[in-house]
C-alpha atoms as a PDB file:
ATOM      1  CA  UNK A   1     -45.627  15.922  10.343  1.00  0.00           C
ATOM      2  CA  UNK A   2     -43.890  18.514  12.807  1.00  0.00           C
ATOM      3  CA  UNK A   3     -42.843  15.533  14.628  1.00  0.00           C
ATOM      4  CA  UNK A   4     -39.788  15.373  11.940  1.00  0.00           C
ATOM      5  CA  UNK A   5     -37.667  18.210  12.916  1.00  0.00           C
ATOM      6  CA  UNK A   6     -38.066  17.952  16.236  1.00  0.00           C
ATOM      7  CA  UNK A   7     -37.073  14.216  16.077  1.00  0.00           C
ATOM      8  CA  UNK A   8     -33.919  15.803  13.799  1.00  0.00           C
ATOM      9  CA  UNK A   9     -32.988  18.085  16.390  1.00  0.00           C
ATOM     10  CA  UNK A  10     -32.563  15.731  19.092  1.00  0.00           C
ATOM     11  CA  UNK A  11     -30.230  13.423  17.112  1.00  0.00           C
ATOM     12  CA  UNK A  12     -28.293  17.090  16.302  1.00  0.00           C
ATOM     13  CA  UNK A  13     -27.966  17.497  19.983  1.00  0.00           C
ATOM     14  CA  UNK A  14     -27.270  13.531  20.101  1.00  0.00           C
ATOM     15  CA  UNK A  15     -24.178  14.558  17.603  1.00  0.00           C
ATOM     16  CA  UNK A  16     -23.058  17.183  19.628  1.00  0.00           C
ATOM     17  CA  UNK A  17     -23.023  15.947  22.851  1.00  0.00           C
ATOM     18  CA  UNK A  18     -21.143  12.692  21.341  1.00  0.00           C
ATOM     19  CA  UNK A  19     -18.464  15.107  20.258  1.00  0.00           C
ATOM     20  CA  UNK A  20     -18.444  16.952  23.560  1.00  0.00           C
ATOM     21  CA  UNK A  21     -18.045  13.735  25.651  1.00  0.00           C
ATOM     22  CA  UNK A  22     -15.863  12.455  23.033  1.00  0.00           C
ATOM     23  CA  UNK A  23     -13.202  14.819  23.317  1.00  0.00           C
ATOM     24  CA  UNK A  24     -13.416  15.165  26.808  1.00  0.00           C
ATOM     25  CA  UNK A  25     -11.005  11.687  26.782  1.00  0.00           C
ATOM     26  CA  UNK A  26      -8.389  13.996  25.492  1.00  0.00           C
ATOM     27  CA  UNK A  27      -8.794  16.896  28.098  1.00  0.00           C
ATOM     28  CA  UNK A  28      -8.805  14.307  30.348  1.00  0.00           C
ATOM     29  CA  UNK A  29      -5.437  12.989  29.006  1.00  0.00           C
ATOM     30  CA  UNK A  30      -4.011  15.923  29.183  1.00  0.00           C
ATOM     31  CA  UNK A  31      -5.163  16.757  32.812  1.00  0.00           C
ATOM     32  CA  UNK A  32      -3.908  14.164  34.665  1.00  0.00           C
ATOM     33  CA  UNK A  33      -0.223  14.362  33.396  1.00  0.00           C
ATOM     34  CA  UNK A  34      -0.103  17.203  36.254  1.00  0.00           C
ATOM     35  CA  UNK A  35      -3.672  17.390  38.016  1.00  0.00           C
ATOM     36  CA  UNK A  36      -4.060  14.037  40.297  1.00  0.00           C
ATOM     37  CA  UNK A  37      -7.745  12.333  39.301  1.00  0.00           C
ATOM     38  CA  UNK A  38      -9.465  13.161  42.226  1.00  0.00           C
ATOM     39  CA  UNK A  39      -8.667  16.929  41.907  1.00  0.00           C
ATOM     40  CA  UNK A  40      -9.097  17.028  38.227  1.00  0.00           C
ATOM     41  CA  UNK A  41     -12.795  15.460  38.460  1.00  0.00           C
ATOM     42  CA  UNK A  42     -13.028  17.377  41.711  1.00  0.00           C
ATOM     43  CA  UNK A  43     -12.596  20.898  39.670  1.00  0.00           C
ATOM     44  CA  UNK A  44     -14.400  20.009  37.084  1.00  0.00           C
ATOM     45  CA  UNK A  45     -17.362  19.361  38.457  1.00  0.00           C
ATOM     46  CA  UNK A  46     -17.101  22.490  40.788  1.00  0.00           C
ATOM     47  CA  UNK A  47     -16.662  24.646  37.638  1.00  0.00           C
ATOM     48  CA  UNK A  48     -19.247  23.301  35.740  1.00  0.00           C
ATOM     49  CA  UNK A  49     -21.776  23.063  38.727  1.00  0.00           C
ATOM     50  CA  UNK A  50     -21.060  26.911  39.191  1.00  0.00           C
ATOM     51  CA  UNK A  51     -20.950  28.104  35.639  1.00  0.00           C
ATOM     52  CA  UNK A  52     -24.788  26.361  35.162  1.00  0.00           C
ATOM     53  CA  UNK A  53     -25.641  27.865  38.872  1.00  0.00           C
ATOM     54  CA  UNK A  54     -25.036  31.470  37.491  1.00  0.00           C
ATOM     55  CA  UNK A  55     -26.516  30.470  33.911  1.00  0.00           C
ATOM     56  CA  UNK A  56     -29.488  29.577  36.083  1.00  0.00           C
ATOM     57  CA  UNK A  57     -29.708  32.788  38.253  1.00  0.00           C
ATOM     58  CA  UNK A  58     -28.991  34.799  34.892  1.00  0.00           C
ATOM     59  CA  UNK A  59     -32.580  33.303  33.616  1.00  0.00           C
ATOM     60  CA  UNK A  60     -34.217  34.662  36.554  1.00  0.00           C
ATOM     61  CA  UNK A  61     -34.671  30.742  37.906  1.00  0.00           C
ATOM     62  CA  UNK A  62     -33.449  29.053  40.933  1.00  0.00           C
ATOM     63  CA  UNK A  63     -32.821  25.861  41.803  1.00  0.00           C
ATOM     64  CA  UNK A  64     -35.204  23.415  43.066  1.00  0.00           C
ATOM     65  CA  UNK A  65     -34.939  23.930  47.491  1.00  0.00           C
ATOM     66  CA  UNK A  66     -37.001  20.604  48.581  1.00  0.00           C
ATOM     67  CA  UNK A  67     -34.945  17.959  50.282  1.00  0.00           C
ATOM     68  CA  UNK A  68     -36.244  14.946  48.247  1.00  0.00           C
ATOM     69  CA  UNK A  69     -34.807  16.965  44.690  1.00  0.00           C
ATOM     70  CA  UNK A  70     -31.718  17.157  46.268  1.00  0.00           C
ATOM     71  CA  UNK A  71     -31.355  13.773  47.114  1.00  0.00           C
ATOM     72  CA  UNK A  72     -32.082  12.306  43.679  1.00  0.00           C
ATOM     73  CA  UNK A  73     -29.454  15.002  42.268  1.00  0.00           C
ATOM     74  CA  UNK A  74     -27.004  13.711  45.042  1.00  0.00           C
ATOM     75  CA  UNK A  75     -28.028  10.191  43.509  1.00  0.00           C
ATOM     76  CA  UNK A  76     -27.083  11.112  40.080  1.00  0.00           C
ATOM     77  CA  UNK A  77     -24.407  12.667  41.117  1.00  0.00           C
ATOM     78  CA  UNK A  78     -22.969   9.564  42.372  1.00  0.00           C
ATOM     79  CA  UNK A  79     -24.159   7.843  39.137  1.00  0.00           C
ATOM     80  CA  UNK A  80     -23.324  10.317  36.332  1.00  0.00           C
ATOM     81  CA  UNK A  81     -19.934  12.239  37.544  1.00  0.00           C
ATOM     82  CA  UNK A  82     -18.913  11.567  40.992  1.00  0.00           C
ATOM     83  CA  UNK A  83     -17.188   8.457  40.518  1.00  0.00           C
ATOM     84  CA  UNK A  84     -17.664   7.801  36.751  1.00  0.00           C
ATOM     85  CA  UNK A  85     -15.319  10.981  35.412  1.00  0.00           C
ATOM     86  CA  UNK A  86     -13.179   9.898  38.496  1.00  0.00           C
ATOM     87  CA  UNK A  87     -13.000   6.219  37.589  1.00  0.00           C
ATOM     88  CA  UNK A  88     -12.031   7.061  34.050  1.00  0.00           C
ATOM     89  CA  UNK A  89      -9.486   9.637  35.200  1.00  0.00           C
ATOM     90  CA  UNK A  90      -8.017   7.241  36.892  1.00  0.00           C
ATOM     91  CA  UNK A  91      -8.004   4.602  34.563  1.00  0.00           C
ATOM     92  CA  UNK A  92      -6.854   6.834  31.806  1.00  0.00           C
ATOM     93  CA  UNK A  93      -3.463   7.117  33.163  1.00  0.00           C
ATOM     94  CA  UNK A  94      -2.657   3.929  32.029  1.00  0.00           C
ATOM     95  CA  UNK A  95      -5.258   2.719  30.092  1.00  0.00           C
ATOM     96  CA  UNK A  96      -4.597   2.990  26.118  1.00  0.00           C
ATOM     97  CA  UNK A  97      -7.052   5.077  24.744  1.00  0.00           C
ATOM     98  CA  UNK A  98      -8.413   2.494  21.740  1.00  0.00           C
ATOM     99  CA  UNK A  99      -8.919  -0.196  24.512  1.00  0.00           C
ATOM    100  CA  UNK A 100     -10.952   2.326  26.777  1.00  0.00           C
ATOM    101  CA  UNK A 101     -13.152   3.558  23.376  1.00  0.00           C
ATOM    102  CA  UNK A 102     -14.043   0.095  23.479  1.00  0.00           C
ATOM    103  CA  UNK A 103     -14.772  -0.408  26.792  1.00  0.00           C
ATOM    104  CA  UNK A 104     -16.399   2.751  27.431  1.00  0.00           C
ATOM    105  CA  UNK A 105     -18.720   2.291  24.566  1.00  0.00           C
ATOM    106  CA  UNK A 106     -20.750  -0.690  26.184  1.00  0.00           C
ATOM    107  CA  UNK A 107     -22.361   1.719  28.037  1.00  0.00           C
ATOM    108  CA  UNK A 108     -26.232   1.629  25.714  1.00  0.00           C
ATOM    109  CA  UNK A 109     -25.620  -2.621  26.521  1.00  0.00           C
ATOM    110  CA  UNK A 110     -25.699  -1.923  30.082  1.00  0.00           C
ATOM    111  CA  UNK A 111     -28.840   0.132  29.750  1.00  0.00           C
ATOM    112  CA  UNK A 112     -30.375  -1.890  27.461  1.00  0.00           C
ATOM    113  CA  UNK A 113     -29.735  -4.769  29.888  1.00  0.00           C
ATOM    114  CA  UNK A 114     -31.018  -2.823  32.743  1.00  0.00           C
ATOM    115  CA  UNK A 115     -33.832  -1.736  31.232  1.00  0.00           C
ATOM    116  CA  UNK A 116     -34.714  -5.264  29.639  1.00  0.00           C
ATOM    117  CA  UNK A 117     -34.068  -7.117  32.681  1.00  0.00           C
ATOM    118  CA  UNK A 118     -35.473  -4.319  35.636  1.00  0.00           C
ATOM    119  CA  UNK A 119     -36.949  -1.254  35.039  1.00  0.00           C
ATOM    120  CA  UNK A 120     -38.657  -1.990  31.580  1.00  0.00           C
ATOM    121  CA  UNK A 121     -39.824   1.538  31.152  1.00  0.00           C
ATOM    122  CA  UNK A 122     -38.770   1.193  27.345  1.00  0.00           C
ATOM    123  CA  UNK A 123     -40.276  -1.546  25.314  1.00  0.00           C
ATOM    124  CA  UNK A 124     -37.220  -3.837  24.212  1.00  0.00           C
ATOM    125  CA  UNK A 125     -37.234  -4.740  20.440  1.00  0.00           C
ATOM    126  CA  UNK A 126     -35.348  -6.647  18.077  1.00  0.00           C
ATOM    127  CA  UNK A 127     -34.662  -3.351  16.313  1.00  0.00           C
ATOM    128  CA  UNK A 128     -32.715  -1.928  19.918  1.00  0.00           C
ATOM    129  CA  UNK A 129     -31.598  -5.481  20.358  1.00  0.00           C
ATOM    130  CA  UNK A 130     -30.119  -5.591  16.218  1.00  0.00           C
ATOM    131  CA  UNK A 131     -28.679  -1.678  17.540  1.00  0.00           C
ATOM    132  CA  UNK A 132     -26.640  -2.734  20.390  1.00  0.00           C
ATOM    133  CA  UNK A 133     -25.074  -5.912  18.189  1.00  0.00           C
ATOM    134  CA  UNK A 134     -24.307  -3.166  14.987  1.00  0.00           C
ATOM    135  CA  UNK A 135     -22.628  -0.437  17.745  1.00  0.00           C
ATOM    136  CA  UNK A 136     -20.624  -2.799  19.353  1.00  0.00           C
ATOM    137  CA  UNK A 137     -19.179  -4.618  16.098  1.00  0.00           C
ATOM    138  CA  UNK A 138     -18.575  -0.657  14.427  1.00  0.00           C
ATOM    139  CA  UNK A 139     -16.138  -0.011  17.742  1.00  0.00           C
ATOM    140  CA  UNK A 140     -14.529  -2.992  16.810  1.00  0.00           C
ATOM    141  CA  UNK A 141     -14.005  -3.043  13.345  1.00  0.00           C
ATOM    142  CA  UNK A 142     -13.241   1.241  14.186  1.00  0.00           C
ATOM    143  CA  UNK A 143     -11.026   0.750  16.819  1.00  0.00           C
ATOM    144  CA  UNK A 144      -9.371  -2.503  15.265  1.00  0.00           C
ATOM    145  CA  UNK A 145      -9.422  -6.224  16.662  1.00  0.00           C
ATOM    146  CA  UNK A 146      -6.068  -5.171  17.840  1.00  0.00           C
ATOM    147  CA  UNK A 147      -6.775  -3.122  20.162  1.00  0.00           C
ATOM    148  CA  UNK A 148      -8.643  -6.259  22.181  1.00  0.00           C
ATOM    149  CA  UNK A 149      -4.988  -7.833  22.481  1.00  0.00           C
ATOM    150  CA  UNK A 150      -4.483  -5.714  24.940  1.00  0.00           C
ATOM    151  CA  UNK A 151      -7.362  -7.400  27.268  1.00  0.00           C
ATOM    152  CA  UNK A 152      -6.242  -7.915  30.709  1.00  0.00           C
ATOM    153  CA  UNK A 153      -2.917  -6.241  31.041  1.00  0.00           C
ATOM    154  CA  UNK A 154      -4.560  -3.130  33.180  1.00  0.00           C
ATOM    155  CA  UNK A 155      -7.319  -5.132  34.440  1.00  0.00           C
ATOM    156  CA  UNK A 156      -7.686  -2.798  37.412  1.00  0.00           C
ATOM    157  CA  UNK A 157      -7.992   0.527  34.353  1.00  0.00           C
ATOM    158  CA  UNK A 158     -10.476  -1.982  32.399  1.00  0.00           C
ATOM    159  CA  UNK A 159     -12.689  -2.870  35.056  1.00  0.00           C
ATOM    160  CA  UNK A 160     -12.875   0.807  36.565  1.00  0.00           C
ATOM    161  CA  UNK A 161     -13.556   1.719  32.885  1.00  0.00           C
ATOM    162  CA  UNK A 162     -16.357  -0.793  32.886  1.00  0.00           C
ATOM    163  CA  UNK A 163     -17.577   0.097  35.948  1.00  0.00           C
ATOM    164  CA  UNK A 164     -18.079   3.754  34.792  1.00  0.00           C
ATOM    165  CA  UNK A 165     -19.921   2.591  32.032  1.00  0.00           C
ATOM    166  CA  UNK A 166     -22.467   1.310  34.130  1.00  0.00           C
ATOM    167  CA  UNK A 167     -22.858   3.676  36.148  1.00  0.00           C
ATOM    168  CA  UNK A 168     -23.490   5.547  32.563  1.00  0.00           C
ATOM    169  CA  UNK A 169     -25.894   3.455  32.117  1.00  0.00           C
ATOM    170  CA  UNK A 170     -27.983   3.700  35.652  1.00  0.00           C
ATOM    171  CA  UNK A 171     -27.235   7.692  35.331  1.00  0.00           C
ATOM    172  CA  UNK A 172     -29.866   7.324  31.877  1.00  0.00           C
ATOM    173  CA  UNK A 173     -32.246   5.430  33.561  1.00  0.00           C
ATOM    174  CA  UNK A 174     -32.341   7.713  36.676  1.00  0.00           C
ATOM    175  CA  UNK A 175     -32.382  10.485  35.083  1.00  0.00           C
ATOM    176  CA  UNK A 176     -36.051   9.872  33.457  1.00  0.00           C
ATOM    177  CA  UNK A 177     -37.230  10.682  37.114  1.00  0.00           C
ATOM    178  CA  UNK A 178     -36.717  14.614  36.887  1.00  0.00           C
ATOM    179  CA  UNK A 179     -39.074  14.766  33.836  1.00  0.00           C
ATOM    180  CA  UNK A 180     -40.862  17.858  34.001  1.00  0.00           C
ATOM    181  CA  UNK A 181     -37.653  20.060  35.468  1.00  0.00           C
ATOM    182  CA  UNK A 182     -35.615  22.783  33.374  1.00  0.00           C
ATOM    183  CA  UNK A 183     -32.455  20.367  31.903  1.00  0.00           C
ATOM    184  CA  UNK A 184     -30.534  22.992  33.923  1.00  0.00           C
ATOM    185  CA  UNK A 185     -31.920  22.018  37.169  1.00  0.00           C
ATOM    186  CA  UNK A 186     -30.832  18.373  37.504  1.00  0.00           C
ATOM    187  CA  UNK A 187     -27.276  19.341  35.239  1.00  0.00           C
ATOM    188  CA  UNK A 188     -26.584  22.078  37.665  1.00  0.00           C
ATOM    189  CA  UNK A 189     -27.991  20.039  40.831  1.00  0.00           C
ATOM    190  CA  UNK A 190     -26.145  16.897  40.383  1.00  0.00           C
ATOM    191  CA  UNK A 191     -22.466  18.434  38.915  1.00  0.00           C
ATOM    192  CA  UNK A 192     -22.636  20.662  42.883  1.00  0.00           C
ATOM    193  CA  UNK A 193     -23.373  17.881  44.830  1.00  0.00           C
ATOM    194  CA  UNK A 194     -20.380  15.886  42.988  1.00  0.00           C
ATOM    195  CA  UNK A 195     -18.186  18.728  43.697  1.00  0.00           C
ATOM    196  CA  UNK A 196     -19.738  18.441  47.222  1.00  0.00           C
ATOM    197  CA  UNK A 197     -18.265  15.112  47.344  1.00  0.00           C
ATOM    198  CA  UNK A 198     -15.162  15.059  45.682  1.00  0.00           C
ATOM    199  CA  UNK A 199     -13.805  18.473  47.049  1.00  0.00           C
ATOM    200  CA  UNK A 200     -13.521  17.471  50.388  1.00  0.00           C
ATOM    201  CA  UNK A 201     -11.835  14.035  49.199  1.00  0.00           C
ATOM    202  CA  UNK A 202      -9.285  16.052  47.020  1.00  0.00           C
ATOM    203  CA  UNK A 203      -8.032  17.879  49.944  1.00  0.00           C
ATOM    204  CA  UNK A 204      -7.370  15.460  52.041  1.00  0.00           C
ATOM    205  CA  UNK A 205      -6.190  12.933  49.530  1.00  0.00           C
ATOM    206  CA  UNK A 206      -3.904  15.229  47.093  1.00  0.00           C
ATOM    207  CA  UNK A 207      -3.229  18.228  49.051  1.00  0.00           C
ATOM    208  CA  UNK A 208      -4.140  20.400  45.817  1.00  0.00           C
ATOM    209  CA  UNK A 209      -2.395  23.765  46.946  1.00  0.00           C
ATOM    210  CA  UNK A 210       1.053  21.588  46.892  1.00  0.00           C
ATOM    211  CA  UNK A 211       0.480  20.805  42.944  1.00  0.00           C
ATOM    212  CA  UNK A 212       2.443  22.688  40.397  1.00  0.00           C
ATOM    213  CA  UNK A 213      -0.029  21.948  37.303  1.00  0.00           C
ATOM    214  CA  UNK A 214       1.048  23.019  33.552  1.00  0.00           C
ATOM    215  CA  UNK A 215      -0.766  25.488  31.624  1.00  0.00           C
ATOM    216  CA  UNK A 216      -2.068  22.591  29.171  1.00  0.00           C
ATOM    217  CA  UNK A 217      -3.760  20.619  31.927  1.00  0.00           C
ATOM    218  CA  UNK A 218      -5.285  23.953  33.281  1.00  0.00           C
ATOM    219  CA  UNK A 219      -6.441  24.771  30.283  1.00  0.00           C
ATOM    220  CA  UNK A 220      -8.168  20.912  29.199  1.00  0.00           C
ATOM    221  CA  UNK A 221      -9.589  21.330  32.770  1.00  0.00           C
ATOM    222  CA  UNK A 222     -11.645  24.563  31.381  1.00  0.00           C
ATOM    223  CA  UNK A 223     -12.415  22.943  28.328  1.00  0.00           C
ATOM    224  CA  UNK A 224     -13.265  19.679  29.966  1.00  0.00           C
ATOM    225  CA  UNK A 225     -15.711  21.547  32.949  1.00  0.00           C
ATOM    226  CA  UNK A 226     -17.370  24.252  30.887  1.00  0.00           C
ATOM    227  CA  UNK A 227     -17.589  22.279  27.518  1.00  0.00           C
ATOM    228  CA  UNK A 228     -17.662  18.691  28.304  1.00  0.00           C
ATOM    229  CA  UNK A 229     -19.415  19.137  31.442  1.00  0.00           C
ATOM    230  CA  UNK A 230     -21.564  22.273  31.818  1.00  0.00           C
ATOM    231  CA  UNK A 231     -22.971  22.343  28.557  1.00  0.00           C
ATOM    232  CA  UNK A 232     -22.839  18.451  27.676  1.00  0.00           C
ATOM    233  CA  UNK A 233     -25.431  18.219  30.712  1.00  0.00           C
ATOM    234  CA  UNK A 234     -27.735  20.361  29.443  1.00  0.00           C
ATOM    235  CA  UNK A 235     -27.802  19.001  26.228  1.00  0.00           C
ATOM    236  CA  UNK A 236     -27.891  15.272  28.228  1.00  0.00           C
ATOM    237  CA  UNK A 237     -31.010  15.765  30.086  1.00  0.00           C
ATOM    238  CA  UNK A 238     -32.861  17.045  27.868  1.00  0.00           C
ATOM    239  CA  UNK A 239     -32.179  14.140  25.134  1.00  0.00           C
ATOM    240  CA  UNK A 240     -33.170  11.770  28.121  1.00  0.00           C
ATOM    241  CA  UNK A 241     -36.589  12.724  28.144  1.00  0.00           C
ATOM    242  CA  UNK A 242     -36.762  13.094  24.261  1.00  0.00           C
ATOM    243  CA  UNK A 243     -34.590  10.230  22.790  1.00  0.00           C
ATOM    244  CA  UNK A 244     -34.801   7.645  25.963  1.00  0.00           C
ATOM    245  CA  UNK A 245     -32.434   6.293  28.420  1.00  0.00           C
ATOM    246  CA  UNK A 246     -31.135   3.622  25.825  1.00  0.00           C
ATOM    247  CA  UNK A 247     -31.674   6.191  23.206  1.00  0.00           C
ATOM    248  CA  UNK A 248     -29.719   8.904  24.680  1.00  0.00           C
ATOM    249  CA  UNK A 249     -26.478   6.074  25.613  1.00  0.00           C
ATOM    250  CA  UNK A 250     -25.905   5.730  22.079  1.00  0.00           C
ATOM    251  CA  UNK A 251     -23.851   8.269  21.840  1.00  0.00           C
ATOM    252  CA  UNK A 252     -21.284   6.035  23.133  1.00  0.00           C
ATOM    253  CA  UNK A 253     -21.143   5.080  20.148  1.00  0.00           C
ATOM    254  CA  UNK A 254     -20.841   7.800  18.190  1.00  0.00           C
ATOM    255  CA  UNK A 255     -17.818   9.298  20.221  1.00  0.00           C
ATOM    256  CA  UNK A 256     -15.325   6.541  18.501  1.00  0.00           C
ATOM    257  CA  UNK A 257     -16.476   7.495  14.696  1.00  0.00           C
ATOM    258  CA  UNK A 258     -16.099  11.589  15.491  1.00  0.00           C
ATOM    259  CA  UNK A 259     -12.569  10.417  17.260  1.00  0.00           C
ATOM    260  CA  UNK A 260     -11.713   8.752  13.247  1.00  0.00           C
ATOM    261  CA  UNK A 261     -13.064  12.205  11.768  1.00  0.00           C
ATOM    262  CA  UNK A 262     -10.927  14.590  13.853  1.00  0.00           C
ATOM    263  CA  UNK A 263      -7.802  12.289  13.504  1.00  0.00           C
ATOM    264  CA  UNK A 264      -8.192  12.890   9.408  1.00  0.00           C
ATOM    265  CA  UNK A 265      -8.951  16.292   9.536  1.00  0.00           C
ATOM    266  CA  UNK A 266      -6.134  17.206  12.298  1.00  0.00           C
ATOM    267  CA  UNK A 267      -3.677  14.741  12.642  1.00  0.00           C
ATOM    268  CA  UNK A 268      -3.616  13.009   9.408  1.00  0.00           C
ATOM    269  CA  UNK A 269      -4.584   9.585  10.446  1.00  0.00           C
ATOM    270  CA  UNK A 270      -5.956   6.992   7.529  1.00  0.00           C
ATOM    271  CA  UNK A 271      -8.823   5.099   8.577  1.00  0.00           C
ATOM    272  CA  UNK A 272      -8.439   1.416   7.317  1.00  0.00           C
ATOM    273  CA  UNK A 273     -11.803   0.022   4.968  1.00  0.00           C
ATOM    274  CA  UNK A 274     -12.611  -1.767   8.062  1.00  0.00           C
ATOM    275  CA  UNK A 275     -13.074   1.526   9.891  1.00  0.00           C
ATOM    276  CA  UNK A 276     -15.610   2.674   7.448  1.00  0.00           C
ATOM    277  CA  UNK A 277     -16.997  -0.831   6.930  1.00  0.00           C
ATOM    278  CA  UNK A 278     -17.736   0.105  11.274  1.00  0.00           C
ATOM    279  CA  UNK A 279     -18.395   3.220  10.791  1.00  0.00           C
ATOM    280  CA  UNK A 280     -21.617   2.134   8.810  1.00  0.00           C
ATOM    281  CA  UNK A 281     -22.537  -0.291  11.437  1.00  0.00           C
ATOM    282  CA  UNK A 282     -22.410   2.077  13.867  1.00  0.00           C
ATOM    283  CA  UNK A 283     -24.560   4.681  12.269  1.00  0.00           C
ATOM    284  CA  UNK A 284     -27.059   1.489  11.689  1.00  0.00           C
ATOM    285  CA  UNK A 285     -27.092   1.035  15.693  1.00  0.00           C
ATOM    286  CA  UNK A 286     -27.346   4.117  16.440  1.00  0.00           C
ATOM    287  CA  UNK A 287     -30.412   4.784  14.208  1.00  0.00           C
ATOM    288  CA  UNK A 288     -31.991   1.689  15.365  1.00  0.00           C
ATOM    289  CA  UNK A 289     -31.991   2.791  18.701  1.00  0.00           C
ATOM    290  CA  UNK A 290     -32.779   6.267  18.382  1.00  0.00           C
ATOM    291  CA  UNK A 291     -35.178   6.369  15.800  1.00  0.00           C
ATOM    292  CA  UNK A 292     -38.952   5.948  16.561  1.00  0.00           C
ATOM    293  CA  UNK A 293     -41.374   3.351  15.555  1.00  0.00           C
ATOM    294  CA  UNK A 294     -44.722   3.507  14.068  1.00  0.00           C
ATOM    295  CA  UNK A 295     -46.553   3.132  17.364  1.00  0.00           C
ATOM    296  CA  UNK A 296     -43.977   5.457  19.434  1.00  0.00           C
ATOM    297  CA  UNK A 297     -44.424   8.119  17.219  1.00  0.00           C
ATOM    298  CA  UNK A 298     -47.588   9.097  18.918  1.00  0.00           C
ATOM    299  CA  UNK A 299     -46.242   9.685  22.332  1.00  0.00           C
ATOM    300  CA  UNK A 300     -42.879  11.019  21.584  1.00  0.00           C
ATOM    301  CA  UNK A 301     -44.864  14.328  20.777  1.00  0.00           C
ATOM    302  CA  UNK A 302     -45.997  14.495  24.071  1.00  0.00           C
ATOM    303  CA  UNK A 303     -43.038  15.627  26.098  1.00  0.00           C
ATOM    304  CA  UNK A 304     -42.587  19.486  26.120  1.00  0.00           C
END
C-alpha cells in the first residue's frame, strides 16, 4: 500500500525532469546564436559540475576518491553529456526543432533495444514493447507527419541527433551501475569530468576569450547548466534506480507534449485534434513503460 506514493513521486520527478530537459532545446537555441557548441556544452557542464560540487560539500559529503568511481563517471560522462549536449548543440544550429523532437525522442527505442537485445537487466514485455509503438506514433501525430518531409536535408544534424539519442540510451543503462551512491555523486562526478573534457577542446578549438556573446545566450547558458543540467541530474539518477533505464528514457517522450502546453499557454499556438489524439498515445506509452506490474511490485520497494 505505501508502495503508491512513492511510485507517484517518481513519475512527478519523471514530469519534471521531462520539462527541464525539454526546455533545455530552447536555451540551447538561444546559446549557440553567439556561444560556439563546444564552448556552450563546455560551460555548461563546468557550471553545473561545480554548482552540485558545492551542493555536495554544503551536505557535509564528498565525492567518491577511488579510481575505479571515477572512471565509470568519466564513462558516463562520455555517454550522458560530453558528446550528447555537444552533438545536439551542434545539430541544433540547423536542425528544425519539430524534426529534432522527433528524432531525439527515439531515445526509450534505443534502450529498449539495448536492453532486449544485450544487457537484459529489465524483463522485456509486450506492455514496454505496446509503450515504445504508442510514444513514437504521439511524436508523430504531436509534431505532425510534416515535419518528417524534412528527412534527409541535414542528414549530418539528423544523424548527430540520432547519435545522441543513443548515447541517451547507453547513459540509462550505465547508469544502473552506481546503485547504492547519493544521486549527487554520479550527477556531480560525471558533469566535471565532461567539463574535464570539453574545456580543454573549447580552447583550442573556439578561442572562447575572443567571443563577444549576447546577454540572452549568457543567460540560457545559466538556465541551461544550473536548471537543465545540475538539477535535471539529480532528479535523473535517482529515477534510474527507481523507474528503470527504459523507464526513466520515457521522458523523451514527454518533453514534445509539455513543448504543445507551453506553446498554448505562452505563445498562443493551437494544437491540431491530431496533437491531442498523440498526446493520448503518448501518455499510454509512457504509462506502459513506467508503471509496474503485478510481479515487479514486490521488488520495486526494495531500493532505498
Amino acid at each position: 500500500m505505501a508502495e503508491h506514493p512513492d511510485r507517484t513521486r517518481e513519475l512527478a520527478l519523471l514530469l519534471v525532469l521531462s520539462t527541464l530537459w525539454g526546455a533545455s532545446y530552447t536555451f540551447i537555441k538561444i546559446g549557440v546564436e553567439t556561444i560556439p557548441p563546444v564552448t556552450l556544452i563546455a560551460a555548461r557542464t563546468l557550471i553545473a559540475g561545480l554548482v552540485l560540487a558545492a551542493v555536495i560539500r554544503g551536505r557535509g559529503l564528498r565525492l567518491p576518491r577511488d579510481r575505479a568511481t571515477w572512471v565509470r563517471f568519466l564513462i558516463q560522462a562520455c555517454l550522458n553529456s560530453a558528446v550528447p549536449f555537444t552533438l545536439i548543440a551542434w545539430a541544433e544550429q540547423t536542425a528544425d526543432a519539430g524534426l529534432a523532437a522527433i528524432l531525439n525522442a527515439t531515445t526509450p527505442v534505443f534502450a529498449f533495444l539495448m536492453t532486449a537485445a544485450i544487457t537484459r537487466h529489465e524483463p522485456v514485455t509486450t506492455r514496454k514493447m505496446f509503450g515504445v509503438a504508442a510514444g513514437l506514433a504521439g511524436i508523430c501525430l504531436i509534431v505532425g507527419f510534416q515535419a518528417l518531409a524534412g528527412l534527409g536535408k541535414e542528414v549530418a544534424s539528423q544523424l548527430a541527433i540520432v547519435a545522441a539519442s543513443v548515447c541517451y540510451a547507453g547513459a540509462a543503462i550505465f547508469g544502473k551501475s552506481f546503485k547504492g551512491l547519493d544521486p549527487m555523486m554520479p550527477a556531480a562526478g560525471s558533469l566535471l569530468c565532461g567539463a574535464a573534457i570539453l574545456v580543454p577542446l573549447s580552447l583550442v578549438v573556439d578561442r572562447p576569450w575572443t567571443l563577444a556573446p549576447a546577454a540572452s545566450s549568457l543567460l540560457a547558458l545559466a538556465a541551461l547548466s544550473v536548471f537543465s543540467t545540475a538539477l535535471a541530474f539529480v532528479i535523473y539518477f535517482r529515477l534510474v534506480q527507481t523507474l528503470g533505464s527504459v523507464g526513466t528514457t520515457a521522458q523523451a517522450y514527454l518533453r514534445v507534449p509539455i513543448g504543445v502546453a507551453i506553446g498554448c499557454a505562452f505563445l498562443g499556438e493551437q494544437p491540431t485534434p491530431t496533437a491531442w489524439i498523440g498526446l493520448g498515445c503518448v501518455v499510454a506509452g509512457v504509462a506502459a513503460m513506467t508503471l509496474p506490474g503485478r510481479k515487479a511490485a514486490r521488488p520495486a520497494a526494495n531500493p532505498s
